[in-house]
PDB file of N, CA and C in Angstrom:
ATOM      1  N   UNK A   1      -0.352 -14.626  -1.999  1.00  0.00           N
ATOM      2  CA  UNK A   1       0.137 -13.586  -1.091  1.00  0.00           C
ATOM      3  C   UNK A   1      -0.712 -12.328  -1.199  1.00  0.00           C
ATOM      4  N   UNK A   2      -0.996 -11.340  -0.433  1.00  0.00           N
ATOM      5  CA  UNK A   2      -1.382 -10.284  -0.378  1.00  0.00           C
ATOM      6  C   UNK A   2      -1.174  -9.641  -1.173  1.00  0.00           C
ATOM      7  N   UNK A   3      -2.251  -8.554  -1.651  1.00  0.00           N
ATOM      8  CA  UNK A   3      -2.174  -7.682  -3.201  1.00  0.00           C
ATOM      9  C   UNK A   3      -2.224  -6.432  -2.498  1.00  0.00           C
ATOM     10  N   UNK A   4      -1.677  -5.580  -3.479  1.00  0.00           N
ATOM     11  CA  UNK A   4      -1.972  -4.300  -2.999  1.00  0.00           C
ATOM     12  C   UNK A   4      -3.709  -3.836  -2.897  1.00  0.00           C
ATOM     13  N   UNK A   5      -4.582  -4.726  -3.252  1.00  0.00           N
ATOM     14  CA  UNK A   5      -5.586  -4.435  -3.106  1.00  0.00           C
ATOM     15  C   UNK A   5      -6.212  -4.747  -1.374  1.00  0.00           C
ATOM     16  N   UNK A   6      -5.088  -6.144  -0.961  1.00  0.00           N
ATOM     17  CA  UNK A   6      -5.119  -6.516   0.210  1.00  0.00           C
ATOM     18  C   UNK A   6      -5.326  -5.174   1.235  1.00  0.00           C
ATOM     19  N   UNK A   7      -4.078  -4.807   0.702  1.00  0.00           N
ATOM     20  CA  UNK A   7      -3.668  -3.431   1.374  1.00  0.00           C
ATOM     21  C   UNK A   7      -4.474  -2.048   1.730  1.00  0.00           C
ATOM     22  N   UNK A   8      -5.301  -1.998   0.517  1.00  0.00           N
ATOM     23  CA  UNK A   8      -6.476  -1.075   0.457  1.00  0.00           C
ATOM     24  C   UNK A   8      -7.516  -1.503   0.980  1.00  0.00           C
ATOM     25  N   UNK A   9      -8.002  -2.817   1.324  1.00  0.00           N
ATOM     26  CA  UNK A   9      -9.245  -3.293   2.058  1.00  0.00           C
ATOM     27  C   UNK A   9      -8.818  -3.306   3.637  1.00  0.00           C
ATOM     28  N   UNK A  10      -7.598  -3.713   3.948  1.00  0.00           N
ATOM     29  CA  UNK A  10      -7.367  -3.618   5.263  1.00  0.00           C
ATOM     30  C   UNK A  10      -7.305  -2.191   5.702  1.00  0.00           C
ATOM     31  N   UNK A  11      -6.678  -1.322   4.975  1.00  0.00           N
ATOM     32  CA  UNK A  11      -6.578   0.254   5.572  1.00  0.00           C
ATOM     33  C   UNK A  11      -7.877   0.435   5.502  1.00  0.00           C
ATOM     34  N   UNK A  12      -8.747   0.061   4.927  1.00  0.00           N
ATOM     35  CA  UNK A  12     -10.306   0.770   5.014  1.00  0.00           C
ATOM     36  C   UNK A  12     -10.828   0.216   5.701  1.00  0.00           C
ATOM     37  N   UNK A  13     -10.899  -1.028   6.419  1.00  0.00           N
ATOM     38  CA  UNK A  13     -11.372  -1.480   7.304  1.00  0.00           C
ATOM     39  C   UNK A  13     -11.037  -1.130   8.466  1.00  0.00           C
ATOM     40  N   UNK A  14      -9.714  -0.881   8.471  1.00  0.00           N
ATOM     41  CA  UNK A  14      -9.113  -0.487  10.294  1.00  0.00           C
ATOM     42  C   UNK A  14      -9.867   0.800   9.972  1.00  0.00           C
ATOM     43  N   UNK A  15      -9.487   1.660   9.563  1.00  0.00           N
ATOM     44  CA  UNK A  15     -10.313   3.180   9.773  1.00  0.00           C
ATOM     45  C   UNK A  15     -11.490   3.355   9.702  1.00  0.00           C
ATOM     46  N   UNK A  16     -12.412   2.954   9.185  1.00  0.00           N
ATOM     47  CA  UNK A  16     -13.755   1.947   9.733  1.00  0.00           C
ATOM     48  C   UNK A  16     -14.095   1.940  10.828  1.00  0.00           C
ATOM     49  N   UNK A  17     -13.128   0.778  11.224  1.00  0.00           N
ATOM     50  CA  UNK A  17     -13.502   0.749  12.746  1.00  0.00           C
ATOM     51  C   UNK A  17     -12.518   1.551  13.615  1.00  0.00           C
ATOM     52  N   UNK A  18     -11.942   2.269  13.785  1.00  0.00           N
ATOM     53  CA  UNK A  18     -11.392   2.897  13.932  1.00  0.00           C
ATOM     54  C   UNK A  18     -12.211   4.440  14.017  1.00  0.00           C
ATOM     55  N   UNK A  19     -12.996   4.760  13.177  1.00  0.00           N
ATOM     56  CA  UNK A  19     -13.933   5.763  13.615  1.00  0.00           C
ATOM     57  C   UNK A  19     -15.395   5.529  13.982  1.00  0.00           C
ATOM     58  N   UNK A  20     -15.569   4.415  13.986  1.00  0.00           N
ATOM     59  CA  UNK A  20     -16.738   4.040  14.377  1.00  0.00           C
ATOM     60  C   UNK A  20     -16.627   3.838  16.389  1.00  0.00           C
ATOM     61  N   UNK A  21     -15.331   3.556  16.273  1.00  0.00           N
ATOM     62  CA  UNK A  21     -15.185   3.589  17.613  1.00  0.00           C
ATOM     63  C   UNK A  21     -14.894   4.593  18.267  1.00  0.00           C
ATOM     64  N   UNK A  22     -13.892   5.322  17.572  1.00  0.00           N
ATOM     65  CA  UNK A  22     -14.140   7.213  18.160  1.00  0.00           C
ATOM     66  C   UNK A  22     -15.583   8.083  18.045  1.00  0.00           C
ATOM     67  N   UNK A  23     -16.384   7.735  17.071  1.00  0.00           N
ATOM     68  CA  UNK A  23     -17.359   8.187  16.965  1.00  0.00           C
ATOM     69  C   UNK A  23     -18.656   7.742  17.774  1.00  0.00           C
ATOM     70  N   UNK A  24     -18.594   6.500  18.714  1.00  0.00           N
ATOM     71  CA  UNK A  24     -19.322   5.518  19.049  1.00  0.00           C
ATOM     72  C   UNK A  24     -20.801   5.486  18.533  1.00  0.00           C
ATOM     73  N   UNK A  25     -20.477   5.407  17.336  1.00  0.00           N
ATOM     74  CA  UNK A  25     -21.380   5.567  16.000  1.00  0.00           C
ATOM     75  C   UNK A  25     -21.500   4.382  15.174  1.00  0.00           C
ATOM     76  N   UNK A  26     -22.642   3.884  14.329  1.00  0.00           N
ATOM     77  CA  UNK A  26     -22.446   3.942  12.919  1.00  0.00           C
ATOM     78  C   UNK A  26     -22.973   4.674  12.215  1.00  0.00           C
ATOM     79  N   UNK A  27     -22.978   5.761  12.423  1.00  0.00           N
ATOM     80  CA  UNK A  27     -23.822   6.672  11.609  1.00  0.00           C
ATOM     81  C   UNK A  27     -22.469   7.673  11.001  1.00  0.00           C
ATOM     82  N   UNK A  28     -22.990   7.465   9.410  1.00  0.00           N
ATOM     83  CA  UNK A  28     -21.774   7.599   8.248  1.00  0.00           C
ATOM     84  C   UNK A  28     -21.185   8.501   8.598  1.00  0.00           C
ATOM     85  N   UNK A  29     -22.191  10.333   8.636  1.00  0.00           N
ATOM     86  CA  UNK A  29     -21.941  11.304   8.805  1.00  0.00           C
ATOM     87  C   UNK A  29     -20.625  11.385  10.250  1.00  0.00           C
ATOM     88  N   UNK A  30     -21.152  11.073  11.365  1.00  0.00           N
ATOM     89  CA  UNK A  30     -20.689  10.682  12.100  1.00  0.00           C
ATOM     90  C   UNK A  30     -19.015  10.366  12.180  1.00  0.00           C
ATOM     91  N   UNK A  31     -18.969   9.313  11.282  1.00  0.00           N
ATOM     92  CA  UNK A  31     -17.891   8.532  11.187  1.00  0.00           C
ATOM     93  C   UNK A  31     -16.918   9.415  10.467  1.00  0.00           C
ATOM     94  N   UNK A  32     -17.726   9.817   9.367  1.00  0.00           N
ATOM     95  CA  UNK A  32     -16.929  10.560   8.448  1.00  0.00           C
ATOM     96  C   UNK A  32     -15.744  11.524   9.055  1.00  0.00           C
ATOM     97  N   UNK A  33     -16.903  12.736  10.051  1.00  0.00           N
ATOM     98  CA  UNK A  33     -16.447  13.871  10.858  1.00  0.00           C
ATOM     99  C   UNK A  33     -15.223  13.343  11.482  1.00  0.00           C
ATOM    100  N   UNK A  34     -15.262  12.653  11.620  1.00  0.00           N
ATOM    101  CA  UNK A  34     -14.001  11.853  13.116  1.00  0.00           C
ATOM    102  C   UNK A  34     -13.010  11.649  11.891  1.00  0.00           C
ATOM    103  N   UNK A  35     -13.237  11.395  11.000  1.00  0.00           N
ATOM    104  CA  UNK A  35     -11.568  10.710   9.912  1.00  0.00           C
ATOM    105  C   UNK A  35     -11.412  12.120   9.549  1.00  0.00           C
ATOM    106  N   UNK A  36     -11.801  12.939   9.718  1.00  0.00           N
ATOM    107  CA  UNK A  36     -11.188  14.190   8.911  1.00  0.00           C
ATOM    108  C   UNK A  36     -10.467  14.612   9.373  1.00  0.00           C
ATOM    109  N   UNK A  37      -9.094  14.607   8.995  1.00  0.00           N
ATOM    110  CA  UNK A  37      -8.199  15.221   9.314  1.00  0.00           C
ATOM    111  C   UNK A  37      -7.355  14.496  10.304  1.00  0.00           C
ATOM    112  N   UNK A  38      -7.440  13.122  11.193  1.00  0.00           N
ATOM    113  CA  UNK A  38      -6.870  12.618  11.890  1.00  0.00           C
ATOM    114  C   UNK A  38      -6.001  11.412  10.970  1.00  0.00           C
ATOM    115  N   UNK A  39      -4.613  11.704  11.551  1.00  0.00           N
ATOM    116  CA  UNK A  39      -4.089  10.985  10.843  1.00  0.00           C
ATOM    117  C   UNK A  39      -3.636   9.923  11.026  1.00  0.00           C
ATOM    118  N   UNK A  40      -3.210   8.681  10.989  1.00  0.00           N
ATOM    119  CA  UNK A  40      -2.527   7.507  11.311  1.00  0.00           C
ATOM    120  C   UNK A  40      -1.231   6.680  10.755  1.00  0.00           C
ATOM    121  N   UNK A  41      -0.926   5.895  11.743  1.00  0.00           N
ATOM    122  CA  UNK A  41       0.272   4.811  11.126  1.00  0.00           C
ATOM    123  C   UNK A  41      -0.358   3.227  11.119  1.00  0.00           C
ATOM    124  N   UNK A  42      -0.077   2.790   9.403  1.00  0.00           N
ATOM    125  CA  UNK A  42      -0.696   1.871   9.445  1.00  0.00           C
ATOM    126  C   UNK A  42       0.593   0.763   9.928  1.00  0.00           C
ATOM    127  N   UNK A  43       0.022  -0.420  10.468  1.00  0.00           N
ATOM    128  CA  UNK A  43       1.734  -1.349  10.080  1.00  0.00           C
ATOM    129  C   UNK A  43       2.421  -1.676   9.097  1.00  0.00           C
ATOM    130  N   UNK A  44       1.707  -1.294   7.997  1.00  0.00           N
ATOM    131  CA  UNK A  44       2.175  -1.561   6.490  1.00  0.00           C
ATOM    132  C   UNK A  44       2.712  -0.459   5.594  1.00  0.00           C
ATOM    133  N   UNK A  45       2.656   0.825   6.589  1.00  0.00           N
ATOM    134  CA  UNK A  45       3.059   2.021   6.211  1.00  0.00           C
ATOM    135  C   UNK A  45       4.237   2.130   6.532  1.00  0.00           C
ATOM    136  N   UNK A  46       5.763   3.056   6.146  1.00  0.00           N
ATOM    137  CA  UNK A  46       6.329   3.473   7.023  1.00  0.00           C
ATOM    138  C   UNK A  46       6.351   4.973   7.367  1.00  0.00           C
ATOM    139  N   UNK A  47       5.047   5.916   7.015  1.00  0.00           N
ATOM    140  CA  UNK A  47       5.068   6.757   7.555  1.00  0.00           C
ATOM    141  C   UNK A  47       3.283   6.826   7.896  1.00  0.00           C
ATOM    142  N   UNK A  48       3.239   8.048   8.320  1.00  0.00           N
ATOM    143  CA  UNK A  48       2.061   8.285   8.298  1.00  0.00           C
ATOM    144  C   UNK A  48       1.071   8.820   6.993  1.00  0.00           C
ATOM    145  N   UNK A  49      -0.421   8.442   7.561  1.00  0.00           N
ATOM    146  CA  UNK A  49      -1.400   9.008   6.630  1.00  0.00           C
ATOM    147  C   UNK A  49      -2.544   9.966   7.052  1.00  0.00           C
ATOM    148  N   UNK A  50      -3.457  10.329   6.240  1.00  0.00           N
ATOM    149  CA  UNK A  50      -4.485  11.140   7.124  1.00  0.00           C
ATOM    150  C   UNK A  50      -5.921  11.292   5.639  1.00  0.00           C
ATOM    151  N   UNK A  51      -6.552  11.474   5.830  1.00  0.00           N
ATOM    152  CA  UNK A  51      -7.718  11.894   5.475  1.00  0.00           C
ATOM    153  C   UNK A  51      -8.270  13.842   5.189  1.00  0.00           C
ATOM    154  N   UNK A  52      -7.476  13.716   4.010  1.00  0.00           N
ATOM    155  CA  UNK A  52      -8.056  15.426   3.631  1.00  0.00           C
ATOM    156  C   UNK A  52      -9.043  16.005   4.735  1.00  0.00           C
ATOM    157  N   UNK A  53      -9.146  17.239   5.730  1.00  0.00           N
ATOM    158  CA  UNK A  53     -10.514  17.545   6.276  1.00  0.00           C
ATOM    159  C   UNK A  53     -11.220  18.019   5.161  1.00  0.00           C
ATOM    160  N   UNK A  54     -10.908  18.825   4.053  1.00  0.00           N
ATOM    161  CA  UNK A  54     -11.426  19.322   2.924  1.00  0.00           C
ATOM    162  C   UNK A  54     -12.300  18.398   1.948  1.00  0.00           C
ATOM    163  N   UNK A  55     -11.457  17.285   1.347  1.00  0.00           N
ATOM    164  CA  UNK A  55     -12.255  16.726   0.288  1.00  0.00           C
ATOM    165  C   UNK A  55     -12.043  15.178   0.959  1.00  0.00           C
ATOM    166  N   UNK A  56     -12.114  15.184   1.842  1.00  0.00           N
ATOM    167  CA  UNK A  56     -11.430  13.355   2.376  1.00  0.00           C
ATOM    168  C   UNK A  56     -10.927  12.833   1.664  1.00  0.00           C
ATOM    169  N   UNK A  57      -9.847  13.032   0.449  1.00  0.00           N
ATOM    170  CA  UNK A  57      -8.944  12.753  -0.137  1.00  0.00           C
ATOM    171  C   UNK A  57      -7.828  11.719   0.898  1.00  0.00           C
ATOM    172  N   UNK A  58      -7.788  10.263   0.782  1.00  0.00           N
ATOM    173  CA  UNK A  58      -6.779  10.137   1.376  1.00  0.00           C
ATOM    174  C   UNK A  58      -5.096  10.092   1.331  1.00  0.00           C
ATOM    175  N   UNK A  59      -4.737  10.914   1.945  1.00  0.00           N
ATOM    176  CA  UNK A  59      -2.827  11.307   1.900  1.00  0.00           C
ATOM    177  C   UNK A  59      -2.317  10.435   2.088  1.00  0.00           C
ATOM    178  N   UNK A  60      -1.371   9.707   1.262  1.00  0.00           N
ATOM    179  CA  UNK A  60      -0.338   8.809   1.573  1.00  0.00           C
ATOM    180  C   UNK A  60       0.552   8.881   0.576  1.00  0.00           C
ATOM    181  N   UNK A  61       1.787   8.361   0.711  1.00  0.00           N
ATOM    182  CA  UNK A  61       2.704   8.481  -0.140  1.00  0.00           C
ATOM    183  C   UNK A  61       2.897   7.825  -1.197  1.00  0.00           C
ATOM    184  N   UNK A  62       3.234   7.847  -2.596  1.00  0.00           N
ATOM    185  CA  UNK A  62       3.508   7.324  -3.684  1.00  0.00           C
ATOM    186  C   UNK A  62       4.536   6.718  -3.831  1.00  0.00           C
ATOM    187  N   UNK A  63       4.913   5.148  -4.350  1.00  0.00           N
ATOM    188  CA  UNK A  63       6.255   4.854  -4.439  1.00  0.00           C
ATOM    189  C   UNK A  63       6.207   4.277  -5.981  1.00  0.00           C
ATOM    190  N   UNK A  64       7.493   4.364  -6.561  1.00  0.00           N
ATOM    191  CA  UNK A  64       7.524   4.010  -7.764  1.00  0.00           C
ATOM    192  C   UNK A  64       8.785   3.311  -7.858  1.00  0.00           C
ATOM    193  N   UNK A  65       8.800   2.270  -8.419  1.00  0.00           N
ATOM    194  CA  UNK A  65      10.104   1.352  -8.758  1.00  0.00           C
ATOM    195  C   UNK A  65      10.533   0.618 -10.188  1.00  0.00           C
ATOM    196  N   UNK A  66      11.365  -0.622 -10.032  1.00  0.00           N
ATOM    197  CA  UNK A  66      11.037  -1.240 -11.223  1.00  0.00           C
ATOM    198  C   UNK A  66      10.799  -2.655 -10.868  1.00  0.00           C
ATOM    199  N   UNK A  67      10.451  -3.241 -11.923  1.00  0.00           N
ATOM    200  CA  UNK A  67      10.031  -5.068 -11.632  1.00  0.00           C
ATOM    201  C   UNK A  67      11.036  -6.141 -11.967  1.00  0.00           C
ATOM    202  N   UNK A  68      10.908  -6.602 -10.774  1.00  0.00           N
ATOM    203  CA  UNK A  68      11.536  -8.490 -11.433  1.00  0.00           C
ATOM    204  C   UNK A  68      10.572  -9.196 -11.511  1.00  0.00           C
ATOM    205  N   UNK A  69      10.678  -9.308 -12.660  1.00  0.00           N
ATOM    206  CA  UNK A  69       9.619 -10.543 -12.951  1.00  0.00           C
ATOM    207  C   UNK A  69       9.467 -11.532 -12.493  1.00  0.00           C
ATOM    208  N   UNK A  70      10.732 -12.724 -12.007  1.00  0.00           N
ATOM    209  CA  UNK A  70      10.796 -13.433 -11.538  1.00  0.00           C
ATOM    210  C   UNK A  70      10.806 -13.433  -9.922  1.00  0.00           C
ATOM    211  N   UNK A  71      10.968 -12.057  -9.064  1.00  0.00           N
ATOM    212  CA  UNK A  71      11.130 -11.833  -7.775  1.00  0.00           C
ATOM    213  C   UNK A  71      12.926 -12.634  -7.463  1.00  0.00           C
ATOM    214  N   UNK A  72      12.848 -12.945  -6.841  1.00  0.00           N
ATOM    215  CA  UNK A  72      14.380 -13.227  -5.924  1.00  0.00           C
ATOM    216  C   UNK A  72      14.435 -14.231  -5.881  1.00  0.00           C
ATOM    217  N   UNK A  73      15.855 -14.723  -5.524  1.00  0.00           N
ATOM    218  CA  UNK A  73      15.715 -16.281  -5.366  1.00  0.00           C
ATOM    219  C   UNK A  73      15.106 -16.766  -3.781  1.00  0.00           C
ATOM    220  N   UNK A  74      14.918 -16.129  -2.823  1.00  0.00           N
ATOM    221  CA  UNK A  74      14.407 -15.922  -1.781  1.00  0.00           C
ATOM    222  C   UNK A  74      13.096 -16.053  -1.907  1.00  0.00           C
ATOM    223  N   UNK A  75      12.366 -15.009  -2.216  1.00  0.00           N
ATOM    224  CA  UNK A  75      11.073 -15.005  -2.359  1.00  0.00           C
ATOM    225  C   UNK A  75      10.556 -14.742  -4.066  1.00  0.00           C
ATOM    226  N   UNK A  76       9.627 -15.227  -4.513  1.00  0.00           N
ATOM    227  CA  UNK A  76       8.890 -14.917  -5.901  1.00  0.00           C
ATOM    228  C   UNK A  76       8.530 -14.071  -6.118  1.00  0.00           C
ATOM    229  N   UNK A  77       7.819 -13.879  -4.932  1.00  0.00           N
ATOM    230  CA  UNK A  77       6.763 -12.400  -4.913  1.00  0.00           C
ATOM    231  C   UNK A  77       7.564 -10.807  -4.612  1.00  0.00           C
ATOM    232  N   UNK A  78       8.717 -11.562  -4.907  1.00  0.00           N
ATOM    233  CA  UNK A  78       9.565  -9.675  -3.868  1.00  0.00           C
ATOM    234  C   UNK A  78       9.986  -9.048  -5.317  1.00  0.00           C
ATOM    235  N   UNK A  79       8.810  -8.817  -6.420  1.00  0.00           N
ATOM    236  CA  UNK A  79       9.253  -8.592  -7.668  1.00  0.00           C
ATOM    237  C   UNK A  79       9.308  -7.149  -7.845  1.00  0.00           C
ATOM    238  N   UNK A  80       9.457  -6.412  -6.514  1.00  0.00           N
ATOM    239  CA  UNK A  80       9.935  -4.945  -6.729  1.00  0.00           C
ATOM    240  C   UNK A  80      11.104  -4.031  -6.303  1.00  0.00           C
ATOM    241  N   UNK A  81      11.935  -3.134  -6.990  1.00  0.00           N
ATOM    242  CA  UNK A  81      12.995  -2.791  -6.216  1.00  0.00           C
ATOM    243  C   UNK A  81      12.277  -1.430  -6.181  1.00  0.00           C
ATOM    244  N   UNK A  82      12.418  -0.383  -5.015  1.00  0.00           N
ATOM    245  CA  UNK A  82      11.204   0.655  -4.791  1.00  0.00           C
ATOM    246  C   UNK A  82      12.559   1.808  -5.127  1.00  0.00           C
ATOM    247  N   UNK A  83      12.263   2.302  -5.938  1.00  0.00           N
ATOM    248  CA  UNK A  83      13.229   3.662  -6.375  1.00  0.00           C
ATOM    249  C   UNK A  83      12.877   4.971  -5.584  1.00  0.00           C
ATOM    250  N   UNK A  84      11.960   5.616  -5.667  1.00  0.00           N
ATOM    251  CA  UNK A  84      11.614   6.810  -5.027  1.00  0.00           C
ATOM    252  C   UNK A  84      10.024   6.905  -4.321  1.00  0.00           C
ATOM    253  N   UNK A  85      10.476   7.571  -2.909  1.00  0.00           N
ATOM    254  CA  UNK A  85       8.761   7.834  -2.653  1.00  0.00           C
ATOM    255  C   UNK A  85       8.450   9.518  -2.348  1.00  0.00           C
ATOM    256  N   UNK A  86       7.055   9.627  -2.788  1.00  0.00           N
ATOM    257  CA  UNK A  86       6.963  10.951  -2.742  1.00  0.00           C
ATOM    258  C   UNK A  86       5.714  11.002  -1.643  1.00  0.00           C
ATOM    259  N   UNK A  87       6.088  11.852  -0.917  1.00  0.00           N
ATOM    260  CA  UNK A  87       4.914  12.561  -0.405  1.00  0.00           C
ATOM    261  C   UNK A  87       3.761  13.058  -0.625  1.00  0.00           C
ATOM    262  N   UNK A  88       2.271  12.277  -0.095  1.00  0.00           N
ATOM    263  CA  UNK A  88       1.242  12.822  -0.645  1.00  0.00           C
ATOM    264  C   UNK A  88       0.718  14.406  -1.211  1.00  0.00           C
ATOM    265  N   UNK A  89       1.655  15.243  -0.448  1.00  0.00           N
ATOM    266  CA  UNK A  89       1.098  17.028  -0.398  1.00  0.00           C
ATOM    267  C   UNK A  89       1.962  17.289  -1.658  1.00  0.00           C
ATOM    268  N   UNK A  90       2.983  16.411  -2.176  1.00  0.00           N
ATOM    269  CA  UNK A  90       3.884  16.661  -3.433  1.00  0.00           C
ATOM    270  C   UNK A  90       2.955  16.297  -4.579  1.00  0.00           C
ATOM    271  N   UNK A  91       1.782  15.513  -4.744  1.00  0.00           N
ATOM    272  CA  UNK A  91       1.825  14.650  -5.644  1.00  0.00           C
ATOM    273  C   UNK A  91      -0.046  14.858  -6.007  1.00  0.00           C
ATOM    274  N   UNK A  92      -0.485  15.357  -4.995  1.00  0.00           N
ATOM    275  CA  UNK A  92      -1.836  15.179  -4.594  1.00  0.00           C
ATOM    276  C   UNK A  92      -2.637  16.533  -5.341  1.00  0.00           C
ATOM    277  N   UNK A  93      -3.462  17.065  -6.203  1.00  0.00           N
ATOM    278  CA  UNK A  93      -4.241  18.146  -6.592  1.00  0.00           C
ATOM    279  C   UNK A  93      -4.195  19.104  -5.121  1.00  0.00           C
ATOM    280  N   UNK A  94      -3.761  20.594  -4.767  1.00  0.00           N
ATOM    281  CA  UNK A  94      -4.104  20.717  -4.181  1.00  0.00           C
ATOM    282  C   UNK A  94      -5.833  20.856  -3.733  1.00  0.00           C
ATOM    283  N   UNK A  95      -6.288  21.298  -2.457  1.00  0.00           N
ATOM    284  CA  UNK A  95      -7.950  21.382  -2.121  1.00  0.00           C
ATOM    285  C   UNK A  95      -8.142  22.416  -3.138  1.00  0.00           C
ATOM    286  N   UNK A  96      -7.847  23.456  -3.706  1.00  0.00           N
ATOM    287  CA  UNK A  96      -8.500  24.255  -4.604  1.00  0.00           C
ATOM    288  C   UNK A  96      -8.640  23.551  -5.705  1.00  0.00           C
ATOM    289  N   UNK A  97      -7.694  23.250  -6.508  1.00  0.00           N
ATOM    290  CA  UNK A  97      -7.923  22.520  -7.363  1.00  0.00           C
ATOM    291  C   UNK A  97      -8.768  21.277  -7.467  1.00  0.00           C
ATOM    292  N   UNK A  98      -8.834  20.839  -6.402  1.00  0.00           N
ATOM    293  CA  UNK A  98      -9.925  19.289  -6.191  1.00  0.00           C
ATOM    294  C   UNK A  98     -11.774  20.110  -6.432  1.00  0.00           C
ATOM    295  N   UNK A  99     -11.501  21.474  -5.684  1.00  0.00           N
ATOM    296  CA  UNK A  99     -12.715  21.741  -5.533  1.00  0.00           C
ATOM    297  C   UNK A  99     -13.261  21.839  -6.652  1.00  0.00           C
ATOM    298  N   UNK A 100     -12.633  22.188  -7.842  1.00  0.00           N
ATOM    299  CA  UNK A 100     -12.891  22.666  -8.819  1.00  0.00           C
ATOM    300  C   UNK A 100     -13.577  21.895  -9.750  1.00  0.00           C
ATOM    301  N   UNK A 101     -13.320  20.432  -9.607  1.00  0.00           N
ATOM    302  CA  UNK A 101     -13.629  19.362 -10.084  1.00  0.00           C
ATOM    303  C   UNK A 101     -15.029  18.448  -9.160  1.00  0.00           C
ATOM    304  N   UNK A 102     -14.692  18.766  -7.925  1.00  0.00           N
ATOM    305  CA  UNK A 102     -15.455  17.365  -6.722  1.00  0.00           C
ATOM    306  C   UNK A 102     -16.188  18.847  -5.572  1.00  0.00           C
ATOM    307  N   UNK A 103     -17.166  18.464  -5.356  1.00  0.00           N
ATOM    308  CA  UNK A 103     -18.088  19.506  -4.507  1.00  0.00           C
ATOM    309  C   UNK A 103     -18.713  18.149  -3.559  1.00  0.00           C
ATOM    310  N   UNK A 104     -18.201  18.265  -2.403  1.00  0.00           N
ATOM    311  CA  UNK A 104     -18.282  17.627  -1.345  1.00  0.00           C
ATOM    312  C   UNK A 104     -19.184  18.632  -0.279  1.00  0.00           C
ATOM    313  N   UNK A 105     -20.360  17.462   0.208  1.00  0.00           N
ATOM    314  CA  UNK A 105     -21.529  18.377   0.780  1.00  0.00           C
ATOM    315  C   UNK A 105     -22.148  17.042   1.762  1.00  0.00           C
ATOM    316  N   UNK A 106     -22.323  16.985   3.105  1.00  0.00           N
ATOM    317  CA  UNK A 106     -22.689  16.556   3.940  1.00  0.00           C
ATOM    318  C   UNK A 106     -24.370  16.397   3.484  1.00  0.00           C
ATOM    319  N   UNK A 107     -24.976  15.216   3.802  1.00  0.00           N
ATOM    320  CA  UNK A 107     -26.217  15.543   3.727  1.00  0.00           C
ATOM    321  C   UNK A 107     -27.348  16.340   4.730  1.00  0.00           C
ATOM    322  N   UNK A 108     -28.063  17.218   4.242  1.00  0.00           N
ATOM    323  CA  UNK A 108     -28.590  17.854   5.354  1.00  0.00           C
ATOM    324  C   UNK A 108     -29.862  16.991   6.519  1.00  0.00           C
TER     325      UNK A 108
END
């Protein structure tokens, strides 16, 4: 079944193409400019996300739960009960603080 890594290759791929097609580009810079700051709904999301314009940090929400090991008698794989989710702007360094650490610079 699908991993959460699933999850991270497909969101990077739709937005991918997804700015490659707003950008009618492949040119990185290009592509980049267009994800900044526009945000989306993935189908695997239930809210939205977006792309820092500042540090392209991407915003999405955090969920934390606990495990069944065994999953359900239904399914195997449903080995999570999801306790709380937080909002990326709750949870995320703000941009000052990122800067402080990460110096993000377009190439000239």
């Amino acid at each position: 079944p699908p991993t959460a890594r699933s999850f991270f290759g497909y969101t990077a791929m739709d937005r991918i193409l997804w700015g490659i097609n707003e950008a009618k580009s492949t040119d990185s810079v290009k592509i980049s400019k267009v994800l900044e700051g526009a945000h989306f709904q993935s189908p695997l999301l239930d809210t939205t996300a977006f792309f820092r314009k500042e540090d392209h940090q991407l915003m999405w929400p955090m969920w934390t739960g606990t495990i069944r090991p065994n999953g359900t008698p239904e399914d195997k794989y449903d080995i999570f009960d999801l306790i709380d989710k937080q909002p990326a702007l709750a949870i995320e360094q703000t941009v000052t603080e990122k800067a402080a650490v990460c110096k993000m610079n377009y190439p000239s």
